[in-house]
C-alpha atoms as a PDB file:
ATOM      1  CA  UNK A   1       0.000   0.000   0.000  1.00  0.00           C
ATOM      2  CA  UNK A   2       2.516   2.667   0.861  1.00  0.00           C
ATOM      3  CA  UNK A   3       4.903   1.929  -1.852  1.00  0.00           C
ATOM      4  CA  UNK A   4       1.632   2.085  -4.259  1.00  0.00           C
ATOM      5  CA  UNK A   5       1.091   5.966  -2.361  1.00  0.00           C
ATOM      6  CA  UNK A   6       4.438   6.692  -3.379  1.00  0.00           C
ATOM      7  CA  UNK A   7       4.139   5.615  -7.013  1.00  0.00           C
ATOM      8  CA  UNK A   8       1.082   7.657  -7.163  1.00  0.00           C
ATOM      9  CA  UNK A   9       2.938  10.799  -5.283  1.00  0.00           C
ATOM     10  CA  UNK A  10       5.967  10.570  -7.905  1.00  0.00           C
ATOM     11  CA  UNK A  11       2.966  10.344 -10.784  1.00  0.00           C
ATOM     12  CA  UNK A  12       1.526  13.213  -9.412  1.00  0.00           C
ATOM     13  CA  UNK A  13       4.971  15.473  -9.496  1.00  0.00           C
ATOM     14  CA  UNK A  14       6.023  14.282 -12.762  1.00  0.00           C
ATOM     15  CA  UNK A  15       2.222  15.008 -14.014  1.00  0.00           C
ATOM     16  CA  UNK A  16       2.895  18.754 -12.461  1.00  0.00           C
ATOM     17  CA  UNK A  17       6.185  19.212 -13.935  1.00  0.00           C
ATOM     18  CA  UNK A  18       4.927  18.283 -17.439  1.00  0.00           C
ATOM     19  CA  UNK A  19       1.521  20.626 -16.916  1.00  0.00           C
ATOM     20  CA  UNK A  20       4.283  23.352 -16.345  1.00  0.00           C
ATOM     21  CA  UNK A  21       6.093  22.318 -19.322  1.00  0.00           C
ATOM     22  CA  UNK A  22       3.214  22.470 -21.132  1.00  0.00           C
ATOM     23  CA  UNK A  23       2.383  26.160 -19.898  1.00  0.00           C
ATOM     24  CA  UNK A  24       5.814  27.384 -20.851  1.00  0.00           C
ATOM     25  CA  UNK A  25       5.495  25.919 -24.678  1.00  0.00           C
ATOM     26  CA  UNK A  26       1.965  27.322 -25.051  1.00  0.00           C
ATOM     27  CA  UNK A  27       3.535  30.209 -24.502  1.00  0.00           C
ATOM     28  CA  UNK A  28       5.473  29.524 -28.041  1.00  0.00           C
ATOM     29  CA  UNK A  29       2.228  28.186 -29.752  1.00  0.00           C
ATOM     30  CA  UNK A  30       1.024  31.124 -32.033  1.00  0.00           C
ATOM     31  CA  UNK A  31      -2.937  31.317 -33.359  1.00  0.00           C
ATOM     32  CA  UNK A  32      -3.658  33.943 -36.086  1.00  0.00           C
ATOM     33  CA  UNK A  33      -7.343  35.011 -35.837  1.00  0.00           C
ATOM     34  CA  UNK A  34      -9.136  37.672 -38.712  1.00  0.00           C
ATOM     35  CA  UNK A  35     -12.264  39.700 -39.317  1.00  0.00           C
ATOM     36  CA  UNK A  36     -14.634  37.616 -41.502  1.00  0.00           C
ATOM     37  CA  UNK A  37     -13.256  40.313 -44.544  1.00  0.00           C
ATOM     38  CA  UNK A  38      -9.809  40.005 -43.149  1.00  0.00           C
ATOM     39  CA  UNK A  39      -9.028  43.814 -42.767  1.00  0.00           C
ATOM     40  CA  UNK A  40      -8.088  42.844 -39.114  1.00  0.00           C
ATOM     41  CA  UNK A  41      -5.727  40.473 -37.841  1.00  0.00           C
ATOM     42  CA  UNK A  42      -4.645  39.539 -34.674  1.00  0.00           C
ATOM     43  CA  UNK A  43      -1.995  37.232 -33.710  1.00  0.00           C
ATOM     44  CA  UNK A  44      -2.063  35.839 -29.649  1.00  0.00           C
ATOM     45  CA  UNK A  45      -0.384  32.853 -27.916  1.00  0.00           C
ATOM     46  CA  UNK A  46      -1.754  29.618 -26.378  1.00  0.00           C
ATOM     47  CA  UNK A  47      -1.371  31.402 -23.213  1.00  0.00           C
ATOM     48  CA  UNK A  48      -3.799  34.426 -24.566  1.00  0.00           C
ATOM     49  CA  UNK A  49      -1.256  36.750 -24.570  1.00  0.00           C
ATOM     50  CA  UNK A  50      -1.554  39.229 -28.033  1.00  0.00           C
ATOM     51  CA  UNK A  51       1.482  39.313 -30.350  1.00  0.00           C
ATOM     52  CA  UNK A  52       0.665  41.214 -33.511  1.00  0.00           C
ATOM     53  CA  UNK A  53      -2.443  43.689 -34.680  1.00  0.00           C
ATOM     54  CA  UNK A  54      -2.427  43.937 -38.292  1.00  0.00           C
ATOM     55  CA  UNK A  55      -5.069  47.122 -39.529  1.00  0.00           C
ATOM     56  CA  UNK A  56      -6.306  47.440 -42.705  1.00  0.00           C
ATOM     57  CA  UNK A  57      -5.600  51.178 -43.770  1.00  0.00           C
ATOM     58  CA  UNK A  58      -9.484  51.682 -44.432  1.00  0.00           C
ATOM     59  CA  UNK A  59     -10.376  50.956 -40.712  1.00  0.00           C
ATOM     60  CA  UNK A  60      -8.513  53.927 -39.599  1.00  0.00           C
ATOM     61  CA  UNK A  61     -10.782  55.991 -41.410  1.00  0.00           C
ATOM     62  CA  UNK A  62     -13.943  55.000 -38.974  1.00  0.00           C
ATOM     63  CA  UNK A  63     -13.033  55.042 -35.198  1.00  0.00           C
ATOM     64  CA  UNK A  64     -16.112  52.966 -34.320  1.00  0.00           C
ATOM     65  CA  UNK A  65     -15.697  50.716 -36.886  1.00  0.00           C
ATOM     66  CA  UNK A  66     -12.085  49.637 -36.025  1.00  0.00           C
ATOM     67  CA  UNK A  67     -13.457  49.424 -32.064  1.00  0.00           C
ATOM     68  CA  UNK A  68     -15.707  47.083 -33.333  1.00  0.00           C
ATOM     69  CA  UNK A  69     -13.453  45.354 -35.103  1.00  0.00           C
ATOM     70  CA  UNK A  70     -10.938  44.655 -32.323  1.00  0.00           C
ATOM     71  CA  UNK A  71     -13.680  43.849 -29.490  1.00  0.00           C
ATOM     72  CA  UNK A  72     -14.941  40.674 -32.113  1.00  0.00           C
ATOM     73  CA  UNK A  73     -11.959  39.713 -33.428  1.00  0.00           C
ATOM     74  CA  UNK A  74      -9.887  39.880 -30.336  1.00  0.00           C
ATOM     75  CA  UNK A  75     -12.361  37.986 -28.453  1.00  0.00           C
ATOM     76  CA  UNK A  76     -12.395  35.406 -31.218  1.00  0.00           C
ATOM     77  CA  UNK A  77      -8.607  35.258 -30.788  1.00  0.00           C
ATOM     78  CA  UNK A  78      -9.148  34.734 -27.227  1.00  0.00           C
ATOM     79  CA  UNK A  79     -11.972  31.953 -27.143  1.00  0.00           C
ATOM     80  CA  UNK A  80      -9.467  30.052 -29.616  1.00  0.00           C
ATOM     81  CA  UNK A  81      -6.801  30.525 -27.565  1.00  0.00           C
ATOM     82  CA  UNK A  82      -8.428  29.599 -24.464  1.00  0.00           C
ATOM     83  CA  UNK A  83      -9.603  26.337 -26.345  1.00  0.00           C
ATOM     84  CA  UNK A  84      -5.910  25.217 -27.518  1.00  0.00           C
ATOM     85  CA  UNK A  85      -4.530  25.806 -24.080  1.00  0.00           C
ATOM     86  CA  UNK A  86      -7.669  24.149 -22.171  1.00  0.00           C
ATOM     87  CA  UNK A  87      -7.304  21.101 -24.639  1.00  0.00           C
ATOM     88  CA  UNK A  88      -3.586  20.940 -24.305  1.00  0.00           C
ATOM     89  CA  UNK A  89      -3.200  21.002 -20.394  1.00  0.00           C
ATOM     90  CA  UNK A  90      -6.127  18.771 -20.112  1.00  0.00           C
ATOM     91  CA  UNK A  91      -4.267  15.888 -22.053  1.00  0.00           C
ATOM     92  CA  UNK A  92      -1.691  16.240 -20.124  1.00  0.00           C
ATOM     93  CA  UNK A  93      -3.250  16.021 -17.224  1.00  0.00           C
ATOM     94  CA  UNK A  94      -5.707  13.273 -18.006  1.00  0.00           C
ATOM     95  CA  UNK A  95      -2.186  11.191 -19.139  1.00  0.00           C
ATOM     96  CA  UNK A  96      -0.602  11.377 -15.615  1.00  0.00           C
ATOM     97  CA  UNK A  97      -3.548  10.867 -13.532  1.00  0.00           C
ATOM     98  CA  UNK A  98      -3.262   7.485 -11.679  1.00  0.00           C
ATOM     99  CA  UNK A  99      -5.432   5.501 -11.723  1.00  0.00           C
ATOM    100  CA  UNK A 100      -7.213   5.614  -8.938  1.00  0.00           C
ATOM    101  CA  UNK A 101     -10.429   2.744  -8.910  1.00  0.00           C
ATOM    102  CA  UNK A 102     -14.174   5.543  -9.389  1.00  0.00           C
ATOM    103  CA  UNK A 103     -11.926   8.560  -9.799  1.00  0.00           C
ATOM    104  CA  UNK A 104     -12.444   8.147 -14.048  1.00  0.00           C
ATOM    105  CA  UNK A 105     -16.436   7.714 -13.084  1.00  0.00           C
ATOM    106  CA  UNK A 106     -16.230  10.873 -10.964  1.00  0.00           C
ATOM    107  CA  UNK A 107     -14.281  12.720 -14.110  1.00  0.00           C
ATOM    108  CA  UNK A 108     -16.480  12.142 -16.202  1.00  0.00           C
ATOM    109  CA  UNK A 109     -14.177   9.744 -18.179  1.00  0.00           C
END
């Protein structure tokens, strides 16, 4: 029993170790998100952190318009992002769970 404990401890760790791993190369991973006519673009991490805004001349012209603009498509970037990452650390931490008899019924698994 306790030498099972300590298998599952040193699962754990390694499991947190490669969630933080994980965290630093989302930080690498980059998404490129547009308006539906493409005169925005944004670029943002896996960690939802914004890289690159790319304006179409014409929005500069309309103040509202350009607002607009970077509320949806910014948000859009966002969601994605949020997606990638919450996929990606959610393998990983589904891969070094141990397995622990009713804990998959309890995930959902």
């Amino acid at each position: 029993m306790f030498g099972d404990m300590m298998g599952m401890m040193n699962k754990i760790k390694e499991t947190q170790k490669k969630v933080e791993e994980t965290k630093e190369r989302l930080k690498t991973v980059l998404l490129d998100e547009q308006s539906a006519d493409g005169l925005l673009k944004v670029t943002i991490t896996a960690s939802r952190e914004i890289k690159n805004i790319e304006i179409a001349d014409e929005l500069l012209e309309d103040k509202e318009q350009l607002e607009d603009y970077l509320v949806l498509t910014i948000n859009k970037a966002v969601a994605r992002a949020t997606e990638v990452n919450e996929a990606e650390l959610a393998a990983v931490a589904k891969e070094g769970m141990p397995d622990i008899p009713g804990m998959n019924d309890m995930l959902g698994s």
